[in-house]
N, C-alpha and C. Protein backbone atom coordinates (compact mmCIF):
# COMPACT_ATOMS: atom_id res chain seq x y z
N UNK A 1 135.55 20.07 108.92
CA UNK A 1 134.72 19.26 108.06
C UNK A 1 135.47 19.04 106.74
N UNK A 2 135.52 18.02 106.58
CA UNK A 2 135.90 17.82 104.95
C UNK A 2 134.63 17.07 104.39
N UNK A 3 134.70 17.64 102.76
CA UNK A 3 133.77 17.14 102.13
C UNK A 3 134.68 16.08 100.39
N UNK A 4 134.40 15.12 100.45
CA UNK A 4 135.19 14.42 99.27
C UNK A 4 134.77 14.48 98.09
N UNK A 5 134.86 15.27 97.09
CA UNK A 5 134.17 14.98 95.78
C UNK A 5 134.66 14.44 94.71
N UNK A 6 135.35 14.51 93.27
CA UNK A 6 135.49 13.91 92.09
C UNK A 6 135.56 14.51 91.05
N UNK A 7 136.18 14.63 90.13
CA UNK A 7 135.97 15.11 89.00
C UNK A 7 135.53 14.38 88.03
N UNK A 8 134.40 15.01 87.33
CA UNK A 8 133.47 14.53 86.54
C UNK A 8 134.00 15.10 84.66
N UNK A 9 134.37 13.89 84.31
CA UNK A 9 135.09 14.21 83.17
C UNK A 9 134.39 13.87 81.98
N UNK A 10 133.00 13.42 82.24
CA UNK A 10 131.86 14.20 81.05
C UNK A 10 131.98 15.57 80.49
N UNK A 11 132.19 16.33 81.57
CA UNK A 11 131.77 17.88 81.37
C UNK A 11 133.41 18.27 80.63
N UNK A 12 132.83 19.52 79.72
CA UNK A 12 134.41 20.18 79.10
C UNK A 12 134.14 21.32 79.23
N UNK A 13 135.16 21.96 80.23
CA UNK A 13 136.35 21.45 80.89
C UNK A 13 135.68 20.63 81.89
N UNK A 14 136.46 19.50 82.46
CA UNK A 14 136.31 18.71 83.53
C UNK A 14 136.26 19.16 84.54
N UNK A 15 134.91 19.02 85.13
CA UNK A 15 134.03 20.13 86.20
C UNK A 15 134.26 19.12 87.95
N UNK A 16 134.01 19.85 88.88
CA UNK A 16 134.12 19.41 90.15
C UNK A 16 133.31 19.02 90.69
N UNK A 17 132.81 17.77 91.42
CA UNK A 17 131.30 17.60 91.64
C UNK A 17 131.41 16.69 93.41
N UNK A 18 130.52 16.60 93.50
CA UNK A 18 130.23 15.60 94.89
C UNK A 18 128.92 15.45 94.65
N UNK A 19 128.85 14.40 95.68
CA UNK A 19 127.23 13.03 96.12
C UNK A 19 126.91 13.89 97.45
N UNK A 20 125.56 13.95 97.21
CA UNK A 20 125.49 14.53 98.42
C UNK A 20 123.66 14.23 98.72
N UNK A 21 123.14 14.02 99.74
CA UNK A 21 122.01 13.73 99.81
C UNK A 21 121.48 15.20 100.09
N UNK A 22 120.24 14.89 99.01
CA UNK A 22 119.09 16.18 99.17
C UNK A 22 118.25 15.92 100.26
N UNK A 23 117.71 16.63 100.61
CA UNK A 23 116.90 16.43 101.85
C UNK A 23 115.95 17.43 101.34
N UNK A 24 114.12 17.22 101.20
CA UNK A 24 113.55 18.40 100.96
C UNK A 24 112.18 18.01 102.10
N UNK A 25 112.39 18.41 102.67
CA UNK A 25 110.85 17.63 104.22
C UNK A 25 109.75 17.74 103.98
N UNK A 26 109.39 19.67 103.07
CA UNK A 26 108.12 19.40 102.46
C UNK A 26 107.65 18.60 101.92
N UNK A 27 108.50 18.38 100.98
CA UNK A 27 107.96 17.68 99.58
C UNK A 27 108.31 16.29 100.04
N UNK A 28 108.41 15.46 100.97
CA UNK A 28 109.04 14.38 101.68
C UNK A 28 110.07 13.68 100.06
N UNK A 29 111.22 14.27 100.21
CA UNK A 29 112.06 13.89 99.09
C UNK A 29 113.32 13.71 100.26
N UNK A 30 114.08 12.49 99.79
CA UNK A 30 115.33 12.30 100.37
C UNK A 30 115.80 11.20 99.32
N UNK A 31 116.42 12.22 98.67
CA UNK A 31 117.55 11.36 97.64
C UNK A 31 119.32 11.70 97.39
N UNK A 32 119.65 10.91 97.26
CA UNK A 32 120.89 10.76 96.84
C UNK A 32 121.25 11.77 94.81
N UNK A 33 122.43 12.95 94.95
CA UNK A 33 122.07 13.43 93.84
C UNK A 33 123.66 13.85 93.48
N UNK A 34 124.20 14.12 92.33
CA UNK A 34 125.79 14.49 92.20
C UNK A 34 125.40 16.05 91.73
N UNK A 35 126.27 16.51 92.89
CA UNK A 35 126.06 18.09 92.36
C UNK A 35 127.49 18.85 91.68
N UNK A 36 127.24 19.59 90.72
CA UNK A 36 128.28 20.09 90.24
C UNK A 36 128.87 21.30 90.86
N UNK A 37 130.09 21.78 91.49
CA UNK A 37 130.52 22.65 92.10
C UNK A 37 130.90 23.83 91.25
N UNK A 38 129.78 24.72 91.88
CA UNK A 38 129.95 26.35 91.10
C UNK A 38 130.24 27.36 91.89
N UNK A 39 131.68 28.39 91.89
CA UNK A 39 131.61 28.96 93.57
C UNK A 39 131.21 30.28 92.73
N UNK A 40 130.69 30.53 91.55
CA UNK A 40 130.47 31.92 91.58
C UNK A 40 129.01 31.98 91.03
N UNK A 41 128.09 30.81 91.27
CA UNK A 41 126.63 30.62 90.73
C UNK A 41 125.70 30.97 92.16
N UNK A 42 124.64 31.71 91.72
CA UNK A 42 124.06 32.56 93.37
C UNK A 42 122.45 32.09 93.40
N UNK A 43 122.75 30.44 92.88
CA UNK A 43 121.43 29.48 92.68
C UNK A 43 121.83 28.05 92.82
N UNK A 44 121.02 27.38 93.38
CA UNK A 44 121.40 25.73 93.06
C UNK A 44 120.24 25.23 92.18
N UNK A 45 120.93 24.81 91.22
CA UNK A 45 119.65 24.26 89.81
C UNK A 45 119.74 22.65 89.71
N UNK A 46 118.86 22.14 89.77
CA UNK A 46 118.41 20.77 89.51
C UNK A 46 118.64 20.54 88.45
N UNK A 47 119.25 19.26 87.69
CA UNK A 47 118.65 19.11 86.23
C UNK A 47 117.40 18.39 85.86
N UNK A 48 117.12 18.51 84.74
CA UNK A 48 115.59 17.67 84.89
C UNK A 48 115.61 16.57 84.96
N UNK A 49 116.79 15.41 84.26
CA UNK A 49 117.16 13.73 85.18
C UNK A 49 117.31 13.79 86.42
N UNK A 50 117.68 14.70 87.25
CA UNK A 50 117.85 14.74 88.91
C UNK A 50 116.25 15.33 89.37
N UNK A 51 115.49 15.82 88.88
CA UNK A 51 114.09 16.08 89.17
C UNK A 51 113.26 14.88 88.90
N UNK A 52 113.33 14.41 87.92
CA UNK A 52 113.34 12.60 87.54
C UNK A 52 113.41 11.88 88.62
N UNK A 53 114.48 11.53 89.10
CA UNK A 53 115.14 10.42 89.72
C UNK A 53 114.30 10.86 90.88
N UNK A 54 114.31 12.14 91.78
CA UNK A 54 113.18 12.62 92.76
C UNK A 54 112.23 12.47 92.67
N UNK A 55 111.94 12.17 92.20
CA UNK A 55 110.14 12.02 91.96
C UNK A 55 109.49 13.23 91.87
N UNK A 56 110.08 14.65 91.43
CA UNK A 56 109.17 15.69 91.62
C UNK A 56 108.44 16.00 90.75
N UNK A 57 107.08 16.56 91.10
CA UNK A 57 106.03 17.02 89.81
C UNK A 57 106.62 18.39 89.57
N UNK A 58 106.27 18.82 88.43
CA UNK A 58 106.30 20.74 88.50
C UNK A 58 105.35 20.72 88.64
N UNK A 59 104.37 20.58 88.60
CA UNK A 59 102.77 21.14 88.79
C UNK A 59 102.76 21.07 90.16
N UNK A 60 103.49 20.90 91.33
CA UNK A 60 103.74 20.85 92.71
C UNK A 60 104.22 22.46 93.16
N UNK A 61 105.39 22.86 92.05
CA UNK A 61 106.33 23.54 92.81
C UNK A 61 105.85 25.17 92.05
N UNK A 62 106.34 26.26 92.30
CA UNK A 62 105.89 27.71 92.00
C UNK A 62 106.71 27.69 90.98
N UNK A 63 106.12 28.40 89.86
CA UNK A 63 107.09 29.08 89.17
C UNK A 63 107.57 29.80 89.10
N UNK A 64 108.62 30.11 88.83
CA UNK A 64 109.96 31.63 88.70
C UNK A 64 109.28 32.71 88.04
N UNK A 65 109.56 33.84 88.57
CA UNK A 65 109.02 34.97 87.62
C UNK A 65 110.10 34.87 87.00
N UNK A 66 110.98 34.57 86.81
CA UNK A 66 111.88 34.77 85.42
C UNK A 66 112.48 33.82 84.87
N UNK A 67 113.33 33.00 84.09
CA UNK A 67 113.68 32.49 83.02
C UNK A 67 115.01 32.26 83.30
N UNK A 68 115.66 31.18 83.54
CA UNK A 68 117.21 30.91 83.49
C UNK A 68 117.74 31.21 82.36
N UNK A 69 119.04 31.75 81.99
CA UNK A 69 119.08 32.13 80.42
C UNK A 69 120.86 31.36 80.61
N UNK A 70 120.70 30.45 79.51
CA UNK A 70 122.55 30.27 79.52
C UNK A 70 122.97 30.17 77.76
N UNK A 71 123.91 29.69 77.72
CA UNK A 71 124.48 29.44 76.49
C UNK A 71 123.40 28.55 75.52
N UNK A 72 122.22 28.34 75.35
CA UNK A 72 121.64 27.17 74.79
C UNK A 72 120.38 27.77 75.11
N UNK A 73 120.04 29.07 75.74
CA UNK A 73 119.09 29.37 75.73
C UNK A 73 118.76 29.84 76.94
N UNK A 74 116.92 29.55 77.12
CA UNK A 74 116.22 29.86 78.20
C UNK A 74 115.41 29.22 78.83
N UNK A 75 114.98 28.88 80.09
CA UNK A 75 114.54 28.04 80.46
C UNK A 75 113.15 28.46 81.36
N UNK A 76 112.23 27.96 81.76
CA UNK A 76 111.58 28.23 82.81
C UNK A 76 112.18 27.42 83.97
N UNK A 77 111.80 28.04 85.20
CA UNK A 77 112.55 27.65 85.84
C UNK A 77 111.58 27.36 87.70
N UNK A 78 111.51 26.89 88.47
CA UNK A 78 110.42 26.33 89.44
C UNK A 78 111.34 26.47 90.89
N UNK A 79 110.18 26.98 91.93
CA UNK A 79 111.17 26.96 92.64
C UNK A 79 110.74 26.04 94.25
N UNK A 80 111.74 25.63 94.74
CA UNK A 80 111.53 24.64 95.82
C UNK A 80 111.89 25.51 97.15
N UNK A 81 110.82 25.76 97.85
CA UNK A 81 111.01 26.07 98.97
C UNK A 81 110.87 25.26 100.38
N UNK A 82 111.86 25.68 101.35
CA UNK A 82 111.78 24.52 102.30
C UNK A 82 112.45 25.24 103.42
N UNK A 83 112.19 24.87 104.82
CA UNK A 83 112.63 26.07 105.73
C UNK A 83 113.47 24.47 106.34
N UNK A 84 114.16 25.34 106.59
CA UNK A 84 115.64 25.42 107.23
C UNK A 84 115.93 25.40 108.79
């Protein structure tokens, strides 16, 4: 399998990304989304323009018992479950 992605030279340092369609069946979501490539992150996080562009409510999805925390702060954080 190869997968083709891009470097996205918004981000500093210039980060690694690919297009890749989301697929979520519950929530009948199938969109097109650019994800940023993280090989040592042990989560995949949405941003809130890519929760946007999905059409998702939060008042839909569970909330996190805990709080994303990065450089800029803390976040609440929601989570999408979907079987596989």
């Amino acid at each position: 399998m190869k997968i083709e992605g891009y470097f996205d030279y918004s981000f500093r340092p210039v980060a690694p990304c690919i297009n890749a369609v989301l697929i979520i069946e519950s929530l009948k979501v199938q969109e097109e989304i650019s994800f940023l490539i993280d090989t040592g992150a042990s989560s995949t996080i949405l941003l809130d323009k890519d929760v946007d562009i999905i059409g998702l409510e939060l008042d839909n999805l569970k909330k996190a018992d805990k709080q994303i925390t990065g450089i800029g702060g803390s976040i609440d954080t929601y989570l999408i479950e979907d079987d596989f």
